[in-house]
C-alpha atoms as a PDB file:
ATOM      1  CA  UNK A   1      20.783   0.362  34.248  1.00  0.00           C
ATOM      2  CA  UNK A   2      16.649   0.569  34.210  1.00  0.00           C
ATOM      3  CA  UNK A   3      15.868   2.944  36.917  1.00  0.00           C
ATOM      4  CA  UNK A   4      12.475   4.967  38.333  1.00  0.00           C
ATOM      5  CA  UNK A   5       9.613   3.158  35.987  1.00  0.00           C
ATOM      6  CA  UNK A   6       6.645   4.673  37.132  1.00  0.00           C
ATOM      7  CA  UNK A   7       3.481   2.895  37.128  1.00  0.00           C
ATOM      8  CA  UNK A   8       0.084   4.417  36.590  1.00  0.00           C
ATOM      9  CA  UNK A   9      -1.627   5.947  39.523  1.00  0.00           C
ATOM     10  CA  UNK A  10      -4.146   3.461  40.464  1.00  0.00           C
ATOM     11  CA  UNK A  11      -6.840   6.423  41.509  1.00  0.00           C
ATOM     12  CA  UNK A  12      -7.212   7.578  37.413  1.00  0.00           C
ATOM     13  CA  UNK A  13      -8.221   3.873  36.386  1.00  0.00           C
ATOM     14  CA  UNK A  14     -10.686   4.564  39.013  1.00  0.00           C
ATOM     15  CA  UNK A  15     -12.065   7.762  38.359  1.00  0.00           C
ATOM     16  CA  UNK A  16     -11.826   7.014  34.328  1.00  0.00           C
ATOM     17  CA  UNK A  17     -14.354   4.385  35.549  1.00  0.00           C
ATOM     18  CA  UNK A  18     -16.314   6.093  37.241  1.00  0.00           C
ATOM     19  CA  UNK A  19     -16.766   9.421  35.060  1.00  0.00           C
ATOM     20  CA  UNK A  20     -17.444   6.386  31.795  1.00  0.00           C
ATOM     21  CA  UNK A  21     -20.217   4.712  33.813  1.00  0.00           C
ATOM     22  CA  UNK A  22     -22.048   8.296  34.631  1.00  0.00           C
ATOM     23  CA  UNK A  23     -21.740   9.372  31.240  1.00  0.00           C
ATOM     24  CA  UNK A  24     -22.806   5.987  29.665  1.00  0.00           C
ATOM     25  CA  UNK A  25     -19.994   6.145  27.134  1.00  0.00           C
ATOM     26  CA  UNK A  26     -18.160   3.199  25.547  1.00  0.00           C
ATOM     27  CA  UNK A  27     -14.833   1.631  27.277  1.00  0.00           C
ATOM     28  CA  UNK A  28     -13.999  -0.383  23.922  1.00  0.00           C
ATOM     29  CA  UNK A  29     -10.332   0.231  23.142  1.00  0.00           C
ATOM     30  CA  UNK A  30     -10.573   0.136  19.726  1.00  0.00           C
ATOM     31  CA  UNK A  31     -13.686   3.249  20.033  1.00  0.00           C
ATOM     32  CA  UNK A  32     -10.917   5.045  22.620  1.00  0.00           C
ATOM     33  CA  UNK A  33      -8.205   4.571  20.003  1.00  0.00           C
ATOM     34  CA  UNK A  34     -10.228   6.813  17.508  1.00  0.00           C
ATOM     35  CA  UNK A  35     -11.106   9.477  20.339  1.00  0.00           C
ATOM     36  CA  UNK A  36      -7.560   9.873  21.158  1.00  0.00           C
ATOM     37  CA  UNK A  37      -6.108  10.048  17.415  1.00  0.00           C
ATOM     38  CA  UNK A  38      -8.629  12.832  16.949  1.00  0.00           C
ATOM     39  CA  UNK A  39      -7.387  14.750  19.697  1.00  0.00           C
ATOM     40  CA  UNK A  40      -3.898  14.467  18.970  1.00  0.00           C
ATOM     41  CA  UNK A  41      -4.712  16.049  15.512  1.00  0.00           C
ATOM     42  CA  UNK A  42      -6.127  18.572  17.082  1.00  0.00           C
ATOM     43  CA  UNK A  43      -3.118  19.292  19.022  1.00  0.00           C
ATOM     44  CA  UNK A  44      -1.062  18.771  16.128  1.00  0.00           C
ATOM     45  CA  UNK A  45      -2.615  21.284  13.945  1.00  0.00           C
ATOM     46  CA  UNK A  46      -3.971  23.918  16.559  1.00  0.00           C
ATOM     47  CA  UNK A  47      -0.851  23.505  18.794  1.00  0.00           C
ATOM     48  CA  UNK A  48      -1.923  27.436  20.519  1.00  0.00           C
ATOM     49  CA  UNK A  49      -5.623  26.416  20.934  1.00  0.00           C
ATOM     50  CA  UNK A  50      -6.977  25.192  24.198  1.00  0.00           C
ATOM     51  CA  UNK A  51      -8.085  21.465  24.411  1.00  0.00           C
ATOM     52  CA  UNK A  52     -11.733  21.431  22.763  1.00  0.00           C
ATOM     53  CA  UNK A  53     -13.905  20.332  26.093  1.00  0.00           C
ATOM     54  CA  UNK A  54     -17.287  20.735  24.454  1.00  0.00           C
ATOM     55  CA  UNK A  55     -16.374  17.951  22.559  1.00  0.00           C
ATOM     56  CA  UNK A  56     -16.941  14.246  24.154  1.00  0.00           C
ATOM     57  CA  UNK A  57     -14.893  12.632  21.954  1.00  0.00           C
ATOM     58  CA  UNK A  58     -12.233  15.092  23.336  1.00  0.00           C
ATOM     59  CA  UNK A  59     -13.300  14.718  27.169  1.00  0.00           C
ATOM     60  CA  UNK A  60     -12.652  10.753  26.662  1.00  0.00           C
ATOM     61  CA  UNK A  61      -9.720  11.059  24.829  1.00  0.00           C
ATOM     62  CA  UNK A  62      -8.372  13.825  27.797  1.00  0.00           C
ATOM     63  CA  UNK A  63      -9.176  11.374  30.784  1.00  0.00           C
ATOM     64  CA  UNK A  64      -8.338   8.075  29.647  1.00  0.00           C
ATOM     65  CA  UNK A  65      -5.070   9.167  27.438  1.00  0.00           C
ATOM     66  CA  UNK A  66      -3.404  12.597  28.023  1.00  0.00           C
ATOM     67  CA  UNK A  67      -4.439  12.640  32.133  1.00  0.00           C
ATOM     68  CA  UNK A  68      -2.390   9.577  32.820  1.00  0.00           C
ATOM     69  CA  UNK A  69       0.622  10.340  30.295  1.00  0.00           C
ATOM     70  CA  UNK A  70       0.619  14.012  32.043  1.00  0.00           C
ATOM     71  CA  UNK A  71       0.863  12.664  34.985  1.00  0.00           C
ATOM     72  CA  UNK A  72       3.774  10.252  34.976  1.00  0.00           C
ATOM     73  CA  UNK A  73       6.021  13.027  33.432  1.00  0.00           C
ATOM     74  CA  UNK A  74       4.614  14.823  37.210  1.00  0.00           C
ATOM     75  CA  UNK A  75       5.411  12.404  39.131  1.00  0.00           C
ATOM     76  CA  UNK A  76       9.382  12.240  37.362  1.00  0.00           C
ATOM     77  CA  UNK A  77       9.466  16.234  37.944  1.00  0.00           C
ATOM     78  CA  UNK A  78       8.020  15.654  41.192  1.00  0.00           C
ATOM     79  CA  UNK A  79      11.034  12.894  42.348  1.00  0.00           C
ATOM     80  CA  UNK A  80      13.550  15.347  41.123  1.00  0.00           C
ATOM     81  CA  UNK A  81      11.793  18.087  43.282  1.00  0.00           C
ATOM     82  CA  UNK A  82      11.997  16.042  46.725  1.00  0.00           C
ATOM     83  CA  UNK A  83      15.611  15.124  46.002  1.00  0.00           C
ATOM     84  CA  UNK A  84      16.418  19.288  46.222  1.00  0.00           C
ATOM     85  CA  UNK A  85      13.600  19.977  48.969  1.00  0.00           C
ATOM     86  CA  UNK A  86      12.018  22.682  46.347  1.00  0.00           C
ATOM     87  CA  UNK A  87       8.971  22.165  47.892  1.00  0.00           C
ATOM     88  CA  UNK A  88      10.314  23.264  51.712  1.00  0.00           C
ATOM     89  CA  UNK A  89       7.960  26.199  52.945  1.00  0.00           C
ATOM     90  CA  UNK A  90       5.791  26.230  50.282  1.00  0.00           C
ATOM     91  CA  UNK A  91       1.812  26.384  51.328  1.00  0.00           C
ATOM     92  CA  UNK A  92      -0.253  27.277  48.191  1.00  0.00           C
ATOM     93  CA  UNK A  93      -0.316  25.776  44.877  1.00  0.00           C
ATOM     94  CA  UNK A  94      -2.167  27.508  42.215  1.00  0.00           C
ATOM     95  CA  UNK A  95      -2.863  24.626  39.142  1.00  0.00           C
ATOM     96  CA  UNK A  96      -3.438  27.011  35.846  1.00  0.00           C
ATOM     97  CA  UNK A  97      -4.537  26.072  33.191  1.00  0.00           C
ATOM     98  CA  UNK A  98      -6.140  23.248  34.993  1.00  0.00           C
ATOM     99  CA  UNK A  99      -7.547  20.759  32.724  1.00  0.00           C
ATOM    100  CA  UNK A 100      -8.899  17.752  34.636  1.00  0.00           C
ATOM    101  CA  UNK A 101      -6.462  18.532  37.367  1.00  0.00           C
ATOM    102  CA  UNK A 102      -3.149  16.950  36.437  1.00  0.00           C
ATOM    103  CA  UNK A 103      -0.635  18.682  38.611  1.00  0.00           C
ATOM    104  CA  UNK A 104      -3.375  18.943  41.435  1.00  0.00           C
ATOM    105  CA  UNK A 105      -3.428  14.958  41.603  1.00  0.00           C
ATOM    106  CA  UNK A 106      -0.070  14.850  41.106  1.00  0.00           C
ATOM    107  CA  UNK A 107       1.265  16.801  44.054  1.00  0.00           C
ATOM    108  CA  UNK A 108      -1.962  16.224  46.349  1.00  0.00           C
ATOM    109  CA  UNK A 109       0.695  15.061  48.557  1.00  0.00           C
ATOM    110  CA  UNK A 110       2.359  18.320  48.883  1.00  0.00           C
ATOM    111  CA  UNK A 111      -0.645  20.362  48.526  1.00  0.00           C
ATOM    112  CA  UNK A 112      -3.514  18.969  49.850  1.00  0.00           C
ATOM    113  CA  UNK A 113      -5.540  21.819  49.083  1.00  0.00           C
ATOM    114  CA  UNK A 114      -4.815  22.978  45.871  1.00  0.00           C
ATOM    115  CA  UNK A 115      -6.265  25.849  43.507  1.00  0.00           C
ATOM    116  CA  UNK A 116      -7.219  25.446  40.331  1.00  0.00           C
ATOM    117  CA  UNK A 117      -8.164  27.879  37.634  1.00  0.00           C
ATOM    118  CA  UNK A 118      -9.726  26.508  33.763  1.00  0.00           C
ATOM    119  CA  UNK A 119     -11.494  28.844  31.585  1.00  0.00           C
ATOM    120  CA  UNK A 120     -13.568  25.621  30.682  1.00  0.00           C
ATOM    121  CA  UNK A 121     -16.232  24.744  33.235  1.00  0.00           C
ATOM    122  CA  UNK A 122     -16.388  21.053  32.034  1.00  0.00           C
ATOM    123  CA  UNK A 123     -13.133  20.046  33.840  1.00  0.00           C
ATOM    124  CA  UNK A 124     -14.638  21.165  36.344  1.00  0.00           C
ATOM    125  CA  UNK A 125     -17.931  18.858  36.380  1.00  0.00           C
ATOM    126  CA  UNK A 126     -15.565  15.768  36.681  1.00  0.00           C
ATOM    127  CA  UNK A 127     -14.218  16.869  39.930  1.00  0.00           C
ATOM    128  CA  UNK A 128     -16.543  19.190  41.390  1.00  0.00           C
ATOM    129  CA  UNK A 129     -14.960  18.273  45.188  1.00  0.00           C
ATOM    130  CA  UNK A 130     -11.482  20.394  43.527  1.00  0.00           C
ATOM    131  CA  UNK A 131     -11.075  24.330  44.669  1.00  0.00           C
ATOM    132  CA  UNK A 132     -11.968  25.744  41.372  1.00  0.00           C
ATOM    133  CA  UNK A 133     -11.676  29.388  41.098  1.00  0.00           C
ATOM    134  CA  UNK A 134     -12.554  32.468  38.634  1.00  0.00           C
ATOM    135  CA  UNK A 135      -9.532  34.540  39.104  1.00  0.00           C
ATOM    136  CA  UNK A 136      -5.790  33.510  39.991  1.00  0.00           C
ATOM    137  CA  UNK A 137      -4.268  34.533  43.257  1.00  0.00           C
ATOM    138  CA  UNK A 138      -0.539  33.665  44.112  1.00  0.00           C
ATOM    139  CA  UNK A 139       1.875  34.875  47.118  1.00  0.00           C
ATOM    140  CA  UNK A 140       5.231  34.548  48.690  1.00  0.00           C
ATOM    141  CA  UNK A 141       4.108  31.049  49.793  1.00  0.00           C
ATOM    142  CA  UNK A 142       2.568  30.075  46.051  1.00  0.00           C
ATOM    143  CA  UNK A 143       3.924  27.705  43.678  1.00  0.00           C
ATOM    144  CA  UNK A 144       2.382  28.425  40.447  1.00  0.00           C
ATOM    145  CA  UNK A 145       2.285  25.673  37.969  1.00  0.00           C
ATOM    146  CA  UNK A 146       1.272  25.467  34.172  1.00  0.00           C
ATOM    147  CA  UNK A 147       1.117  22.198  32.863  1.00  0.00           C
ATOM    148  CA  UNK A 148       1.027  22.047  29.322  1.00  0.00           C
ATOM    149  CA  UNK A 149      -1.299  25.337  29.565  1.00  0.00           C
ATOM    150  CA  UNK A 150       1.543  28.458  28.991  1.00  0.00           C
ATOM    151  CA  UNK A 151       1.681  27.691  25.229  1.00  0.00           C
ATOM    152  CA  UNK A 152      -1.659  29.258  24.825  1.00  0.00           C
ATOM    153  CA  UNK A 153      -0.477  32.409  26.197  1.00  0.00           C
ATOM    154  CA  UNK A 154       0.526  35.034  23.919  1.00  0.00           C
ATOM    155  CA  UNK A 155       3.064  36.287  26.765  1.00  0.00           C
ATOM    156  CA  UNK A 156       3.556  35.765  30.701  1.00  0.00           C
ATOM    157  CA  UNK A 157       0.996  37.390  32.813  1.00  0.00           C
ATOM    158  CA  UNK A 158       2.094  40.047  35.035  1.00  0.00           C
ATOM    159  CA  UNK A 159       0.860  38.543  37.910  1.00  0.00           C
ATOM    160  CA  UNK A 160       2.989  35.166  37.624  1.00  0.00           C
ATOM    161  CA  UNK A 161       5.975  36.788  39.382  1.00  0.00           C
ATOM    162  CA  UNK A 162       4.232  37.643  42.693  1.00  0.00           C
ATOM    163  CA  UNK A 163       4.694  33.904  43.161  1.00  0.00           C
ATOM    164  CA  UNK A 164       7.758  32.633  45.171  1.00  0.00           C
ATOM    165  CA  UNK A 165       7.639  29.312  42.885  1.00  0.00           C
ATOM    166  CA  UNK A 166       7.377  28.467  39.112  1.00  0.00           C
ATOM    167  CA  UNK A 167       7.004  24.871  37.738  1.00  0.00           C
ATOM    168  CA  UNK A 168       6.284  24.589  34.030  1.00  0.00           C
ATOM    169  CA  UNK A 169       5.549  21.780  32.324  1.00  0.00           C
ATOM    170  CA  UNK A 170       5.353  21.903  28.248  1.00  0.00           C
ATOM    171  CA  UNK A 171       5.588  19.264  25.279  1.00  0.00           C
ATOM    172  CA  UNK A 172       9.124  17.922  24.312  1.00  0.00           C
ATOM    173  CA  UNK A 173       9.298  20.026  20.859  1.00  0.00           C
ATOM    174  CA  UNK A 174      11.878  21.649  19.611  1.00  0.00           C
ATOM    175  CA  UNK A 175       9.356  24.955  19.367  1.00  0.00           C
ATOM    176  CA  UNK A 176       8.527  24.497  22.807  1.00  0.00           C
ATOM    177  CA  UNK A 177      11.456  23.513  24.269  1.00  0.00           C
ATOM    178  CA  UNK A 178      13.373  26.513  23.125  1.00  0.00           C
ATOM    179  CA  UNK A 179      11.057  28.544  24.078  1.00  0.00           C
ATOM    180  CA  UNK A 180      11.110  27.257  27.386  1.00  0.00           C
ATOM    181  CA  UNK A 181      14.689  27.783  27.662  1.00  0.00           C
ATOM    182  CA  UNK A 182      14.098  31.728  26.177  1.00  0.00           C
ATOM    183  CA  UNK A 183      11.579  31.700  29.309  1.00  0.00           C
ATOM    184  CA  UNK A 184      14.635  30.643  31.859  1.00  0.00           C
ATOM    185  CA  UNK A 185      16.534  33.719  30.931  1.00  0.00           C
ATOM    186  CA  UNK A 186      13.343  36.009  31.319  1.00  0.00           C
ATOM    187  CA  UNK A 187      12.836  34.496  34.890  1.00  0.00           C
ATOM    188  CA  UNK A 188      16.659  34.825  36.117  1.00  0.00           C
ATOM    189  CA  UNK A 189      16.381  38.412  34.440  1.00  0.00           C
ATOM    190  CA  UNK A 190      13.100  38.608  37.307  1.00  0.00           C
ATOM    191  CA  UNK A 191      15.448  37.583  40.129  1.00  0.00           C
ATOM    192  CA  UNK A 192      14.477  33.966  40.066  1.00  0.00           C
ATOM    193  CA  UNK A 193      16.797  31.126  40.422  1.00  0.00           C
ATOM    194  CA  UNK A 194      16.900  27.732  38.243  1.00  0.00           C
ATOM    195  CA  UNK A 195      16.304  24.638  40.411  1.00  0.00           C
ATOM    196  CA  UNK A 196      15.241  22.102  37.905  1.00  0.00           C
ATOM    197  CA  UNK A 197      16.806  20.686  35.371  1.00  0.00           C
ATOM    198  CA  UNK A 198      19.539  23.110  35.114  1.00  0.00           C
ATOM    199  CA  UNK A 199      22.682  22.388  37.428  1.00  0.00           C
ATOM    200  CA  UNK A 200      23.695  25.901  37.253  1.00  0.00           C
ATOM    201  CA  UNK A 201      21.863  29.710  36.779  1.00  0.00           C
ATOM    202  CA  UNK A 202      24.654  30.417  33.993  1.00  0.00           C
ATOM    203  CA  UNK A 203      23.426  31.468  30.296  1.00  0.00           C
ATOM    204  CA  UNK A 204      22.274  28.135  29.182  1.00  0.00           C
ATOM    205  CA  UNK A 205      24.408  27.182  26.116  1.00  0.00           C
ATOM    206  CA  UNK A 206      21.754  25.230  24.143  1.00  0.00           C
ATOM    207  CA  UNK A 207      20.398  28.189  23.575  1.00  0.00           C
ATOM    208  CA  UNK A 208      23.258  30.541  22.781  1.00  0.00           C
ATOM    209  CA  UNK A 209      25.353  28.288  21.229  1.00  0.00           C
ATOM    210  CA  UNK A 210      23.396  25.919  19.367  1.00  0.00           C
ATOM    211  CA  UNK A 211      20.073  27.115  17.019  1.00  0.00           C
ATOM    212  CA  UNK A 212      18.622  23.677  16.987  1.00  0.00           C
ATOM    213  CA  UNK A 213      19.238  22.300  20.352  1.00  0.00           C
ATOM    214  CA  UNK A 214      16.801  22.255  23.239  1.00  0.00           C
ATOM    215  CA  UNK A 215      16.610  20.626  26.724  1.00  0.00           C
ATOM    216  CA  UNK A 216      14.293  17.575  27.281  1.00  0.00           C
ATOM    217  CA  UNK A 217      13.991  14.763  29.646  1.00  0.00           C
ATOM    218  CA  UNK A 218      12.326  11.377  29.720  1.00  0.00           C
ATOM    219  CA  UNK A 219      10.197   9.167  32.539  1.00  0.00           C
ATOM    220  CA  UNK A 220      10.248   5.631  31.946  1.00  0.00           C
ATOM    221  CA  UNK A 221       6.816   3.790  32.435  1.00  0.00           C
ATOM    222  CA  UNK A 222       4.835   0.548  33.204  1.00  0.00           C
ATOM    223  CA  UNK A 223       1.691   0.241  31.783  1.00  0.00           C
ATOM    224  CA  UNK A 224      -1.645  -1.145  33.002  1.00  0.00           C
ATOM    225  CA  UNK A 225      -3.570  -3.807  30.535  1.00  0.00           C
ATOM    226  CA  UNK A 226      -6.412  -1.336  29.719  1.00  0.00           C
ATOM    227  CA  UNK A 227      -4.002   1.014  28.526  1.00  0.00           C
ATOM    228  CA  UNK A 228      -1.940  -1.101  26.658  1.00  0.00           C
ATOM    229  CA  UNK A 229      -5.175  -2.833  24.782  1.00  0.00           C
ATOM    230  CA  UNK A 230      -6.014   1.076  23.414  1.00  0.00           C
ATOM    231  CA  UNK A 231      -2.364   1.416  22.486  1.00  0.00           C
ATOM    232  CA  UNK A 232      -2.742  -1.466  20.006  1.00  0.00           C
ATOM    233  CA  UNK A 233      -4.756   0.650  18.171  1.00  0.00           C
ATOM    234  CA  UNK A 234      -2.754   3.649  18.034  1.00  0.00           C
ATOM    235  CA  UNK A 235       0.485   4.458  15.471  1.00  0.00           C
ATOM    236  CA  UNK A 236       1.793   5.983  18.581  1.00  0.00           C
ATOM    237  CA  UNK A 237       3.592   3.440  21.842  1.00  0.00           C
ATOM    238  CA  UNK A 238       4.674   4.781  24.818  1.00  0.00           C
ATOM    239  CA  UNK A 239       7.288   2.926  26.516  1.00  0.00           C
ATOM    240  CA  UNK A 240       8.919   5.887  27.455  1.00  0.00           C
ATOM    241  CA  UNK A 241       7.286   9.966  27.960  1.00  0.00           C
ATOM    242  CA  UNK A 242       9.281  12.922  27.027  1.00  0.00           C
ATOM    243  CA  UNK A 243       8.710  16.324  28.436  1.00  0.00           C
ATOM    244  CA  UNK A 244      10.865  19.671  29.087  1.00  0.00           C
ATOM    245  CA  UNK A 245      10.598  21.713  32.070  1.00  0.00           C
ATOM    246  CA  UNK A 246      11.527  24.548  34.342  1.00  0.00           C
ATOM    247  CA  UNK A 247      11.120  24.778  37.834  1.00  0.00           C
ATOM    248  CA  UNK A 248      11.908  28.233  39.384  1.00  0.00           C
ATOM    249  CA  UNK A 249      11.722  30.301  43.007  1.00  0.00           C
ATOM    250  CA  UNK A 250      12.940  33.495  44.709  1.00  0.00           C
ATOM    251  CA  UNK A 251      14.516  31.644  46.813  1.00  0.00           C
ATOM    252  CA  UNK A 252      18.652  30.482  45.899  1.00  0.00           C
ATOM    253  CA  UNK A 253      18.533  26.388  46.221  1.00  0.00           C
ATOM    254  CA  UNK A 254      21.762  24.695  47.954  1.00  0.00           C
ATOM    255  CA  UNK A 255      25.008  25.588  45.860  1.00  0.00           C
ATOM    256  CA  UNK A 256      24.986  22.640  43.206  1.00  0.00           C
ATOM    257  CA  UNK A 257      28.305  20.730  42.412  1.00  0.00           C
ATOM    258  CA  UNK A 258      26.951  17.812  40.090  1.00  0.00           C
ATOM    259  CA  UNK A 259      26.209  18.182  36.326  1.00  0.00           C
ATOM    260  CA  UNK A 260      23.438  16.485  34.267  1.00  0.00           C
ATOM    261  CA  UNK A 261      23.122  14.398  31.118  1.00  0.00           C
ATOM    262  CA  UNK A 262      21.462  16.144  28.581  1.00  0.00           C
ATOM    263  CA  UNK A 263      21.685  13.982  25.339  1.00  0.00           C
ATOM    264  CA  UNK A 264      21.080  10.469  24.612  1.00  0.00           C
ATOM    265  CA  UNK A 265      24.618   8.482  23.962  1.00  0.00           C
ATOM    266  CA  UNK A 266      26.100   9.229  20.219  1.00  0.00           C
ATOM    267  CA  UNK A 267      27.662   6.197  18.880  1.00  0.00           C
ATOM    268  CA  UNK A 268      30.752   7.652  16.318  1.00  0.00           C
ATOM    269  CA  UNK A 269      33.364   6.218  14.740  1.00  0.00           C
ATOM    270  CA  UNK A 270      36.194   5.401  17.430  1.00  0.00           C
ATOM    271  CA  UNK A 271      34.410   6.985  20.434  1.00  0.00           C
ATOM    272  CA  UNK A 272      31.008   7.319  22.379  1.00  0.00           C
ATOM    273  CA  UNK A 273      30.014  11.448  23.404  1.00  0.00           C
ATOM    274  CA  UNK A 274      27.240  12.495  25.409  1.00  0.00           C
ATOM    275  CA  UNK A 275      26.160  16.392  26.008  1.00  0.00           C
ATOM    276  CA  UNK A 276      26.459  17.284  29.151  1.00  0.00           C
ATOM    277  CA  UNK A 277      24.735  20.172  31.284  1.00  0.00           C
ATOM    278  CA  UNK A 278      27.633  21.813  33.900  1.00  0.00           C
ATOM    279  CA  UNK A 279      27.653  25.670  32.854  1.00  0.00           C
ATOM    280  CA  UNK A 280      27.620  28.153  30.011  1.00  0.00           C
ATOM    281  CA  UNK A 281      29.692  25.673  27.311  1.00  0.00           C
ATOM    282  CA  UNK A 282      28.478  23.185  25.227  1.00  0.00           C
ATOM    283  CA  UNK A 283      29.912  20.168  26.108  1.00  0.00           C
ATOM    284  CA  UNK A 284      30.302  16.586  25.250  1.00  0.00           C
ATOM    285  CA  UNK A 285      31.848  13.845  27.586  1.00  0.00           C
ATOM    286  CA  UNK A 286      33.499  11.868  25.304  1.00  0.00           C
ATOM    287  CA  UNK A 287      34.759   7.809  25.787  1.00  0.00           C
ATOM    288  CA  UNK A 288      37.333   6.325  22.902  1.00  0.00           C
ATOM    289  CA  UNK A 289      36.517   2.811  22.673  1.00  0.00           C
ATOM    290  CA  UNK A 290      39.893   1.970  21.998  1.00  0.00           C
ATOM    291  CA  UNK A 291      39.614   2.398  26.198  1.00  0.00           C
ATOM    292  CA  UNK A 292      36.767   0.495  26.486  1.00  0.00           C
ATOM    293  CA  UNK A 293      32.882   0.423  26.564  1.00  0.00           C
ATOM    294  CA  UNK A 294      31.175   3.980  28.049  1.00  0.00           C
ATOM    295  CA  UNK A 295      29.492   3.369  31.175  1.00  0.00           C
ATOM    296  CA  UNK A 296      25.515   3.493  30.716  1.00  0.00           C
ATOM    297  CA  UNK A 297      24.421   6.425  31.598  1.00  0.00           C
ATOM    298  CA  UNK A 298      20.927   8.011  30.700  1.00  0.00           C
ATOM    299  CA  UNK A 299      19.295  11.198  30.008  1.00  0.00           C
ATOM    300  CA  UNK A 300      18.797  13.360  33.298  1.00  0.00           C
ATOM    301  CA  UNK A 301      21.269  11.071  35.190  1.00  0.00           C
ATOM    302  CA  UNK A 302      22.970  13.706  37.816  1.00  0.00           C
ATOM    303  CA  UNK A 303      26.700  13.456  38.048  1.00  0.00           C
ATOM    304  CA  UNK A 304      30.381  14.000  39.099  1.00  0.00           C
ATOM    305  CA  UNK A 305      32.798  14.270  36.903  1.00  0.00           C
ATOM    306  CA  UNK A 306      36.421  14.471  37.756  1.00  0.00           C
ATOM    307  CA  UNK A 307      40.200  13.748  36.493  1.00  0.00           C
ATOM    308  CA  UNK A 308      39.218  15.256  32.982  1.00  0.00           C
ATOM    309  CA  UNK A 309      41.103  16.746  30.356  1.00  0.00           C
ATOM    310  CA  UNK A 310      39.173  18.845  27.507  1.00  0.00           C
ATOM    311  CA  UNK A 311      39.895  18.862  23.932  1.00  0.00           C
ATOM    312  CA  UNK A 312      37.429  21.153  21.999  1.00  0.00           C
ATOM    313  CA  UNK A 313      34.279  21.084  23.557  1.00  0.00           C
ATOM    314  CA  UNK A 314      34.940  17.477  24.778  1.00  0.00           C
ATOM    315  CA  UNK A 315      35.960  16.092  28.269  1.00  0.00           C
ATOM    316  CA  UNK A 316      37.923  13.119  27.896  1.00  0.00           C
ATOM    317  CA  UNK A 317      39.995  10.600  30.493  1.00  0.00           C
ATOM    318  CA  UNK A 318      36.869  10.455  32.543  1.00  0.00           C
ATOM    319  CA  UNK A 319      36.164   9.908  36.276  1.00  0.00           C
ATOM    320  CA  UNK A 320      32.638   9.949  36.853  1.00  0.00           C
ATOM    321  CA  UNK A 321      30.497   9.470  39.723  1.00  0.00           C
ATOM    322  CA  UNK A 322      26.924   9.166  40.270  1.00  0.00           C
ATOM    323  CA  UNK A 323      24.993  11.568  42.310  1.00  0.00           C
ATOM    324  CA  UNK A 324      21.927   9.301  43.275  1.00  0.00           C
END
């Protein structure tokens, strides 16, 4: 079952048109193509270094190919955010590591007035009408969010935890993504409490039981024309985004009784698994075809599952429900 495609936000066609006719610079796919490869070398080989902004093959590359990707894998976080009211009493948003504003156009809904803080003052000539500022202030009311911008840190900064909210946002990797998941037990060490992805604030069991697993999920998405005519010129298609995350506050969220899909279906010889996120074991729902087909279930689908018994590390005789 195809669920939650998310199209392009029609305001970054319009602002990528905008920002090309001021600066004069060519819309040809094929020249965009090149800009964007370059970039994504860059990112490749200098994976700690901040995005090179000086550069204008980099600034076109950022706005017409990494600002709309970044944002769709937002606006998937942001669904799953609603659906658990993280967002309730919340009044500041602090965007850091800013870029062009991703997660500031992302969640303008939620924060109409949003701070953002880039070491690189060119970001900050696109959108000039943004509250940029020089030094980062959070409170109890704060969510702080990094969006693809905590890998260049050495470490967390100090100041990070006088916010009541985390969301962090970083590349699907398995370098980044288990790092991410060494960062969730540093922030439920500070007192903080796990509302996205994790179903549960146990020890998470990728991590402690596994030395090449990490936690990622995946936004589906439709793409415009324009986009699509660059794409033909790239070794790279993007039918679907993948991205891990953690999303974090002070405050407990409502006691959780679903689980979550963590793994892609595995196809094996007399029986279909999938891992499954429900607590502190690594675990596998598991369907014998001599029983029949597995349902279809994806990545990140929420779920009940009842009526089970467990052999090893999988659950088997299955009653599963959905939670959306």
């Amino acid at each position: 079952m195809i669920k939650n495609i998310f199209p392009f936000p029609t305001y970054i066609e319009s602002e990528v048109n905008r920002l090309f006719a001021e600066k004069k610079w060519s819309q040809l796919p094929k020249s965009l193509a090149e800009d964007v490869l370059q970039l994504s070398d860059f990112y490749i080989h200098n994976p700690d270094s901040p995005t090179p902004w000086e550069k204008e093959w980099a600034q076109r590359a950022g706005l017409v190919y990494f600002w709309p990707l970044n944002t769709l894998r937002l606006l998937k976080i942001k669904s799953e955010l609603i659906n658990q009211n993280f967002f309730q009493n919340l009044k500041y948003m602090l965007d850091y590591g800013a870029g062009v504003g991703t997660a500031s156009w992302a969640l303008q809904d939620q924060f109409p007035k949003p701070q953002l803080f880039e070491r690189s003052s060119i970001p900050q000539r696109f959108f000039p009408n943004f509250h940029w500022i020089e030094k980062p202030q959070v409170g109890p009311h704060s969510l702080t969010v990094f969006s693809y911008s905590l890998t260049e840190l050495e470490s967390l900064p100090d100041w990070i935890f006088e916010s009541e909210a985390l969301l962090i946002i970083e590349p699907s990797t398995q370098q980044d993504g288990r790092k991410l998941l060494e960062l969730r037990q540093q922030l439920i060490e500070k007192n903080y409490f796990i509302w996205a992805p994790c179903p549960h604030q146990l020890a998470c069991p990728l991590l402690s039981q596994s030395k090449t697993d990490w936690c990622h999920d995946r936004v589906l998405i439709e793409k415009p024309s324009w986009f699509e005519n660059m794409e033909k010129y790239l070794p790279m298609k993007n039918n679907t985004l993948t991205f891990s995350y953690l999303a974090a506050r002070k405050t407990p969220p409502i006691a959780k009784t679903w689980s979550r899909l963590v793994g892609d279906p595995l196809h094996e010889k007399g029986k279909t698994r999938q891992l499954i996120c429900r607590g502190s074991d690594r675990e596998f729902l598991s369907w014998m075809l001599r029983n029949g087909e597995a349902p279809e279930l994806s990545r990140g689908d929420r779920i009940y599952v009842d009526g089970f018994e467990k052999k090893s590390n999988e659950l088997r005789s299955l009653k599963i429900r959905r939670h959306d």
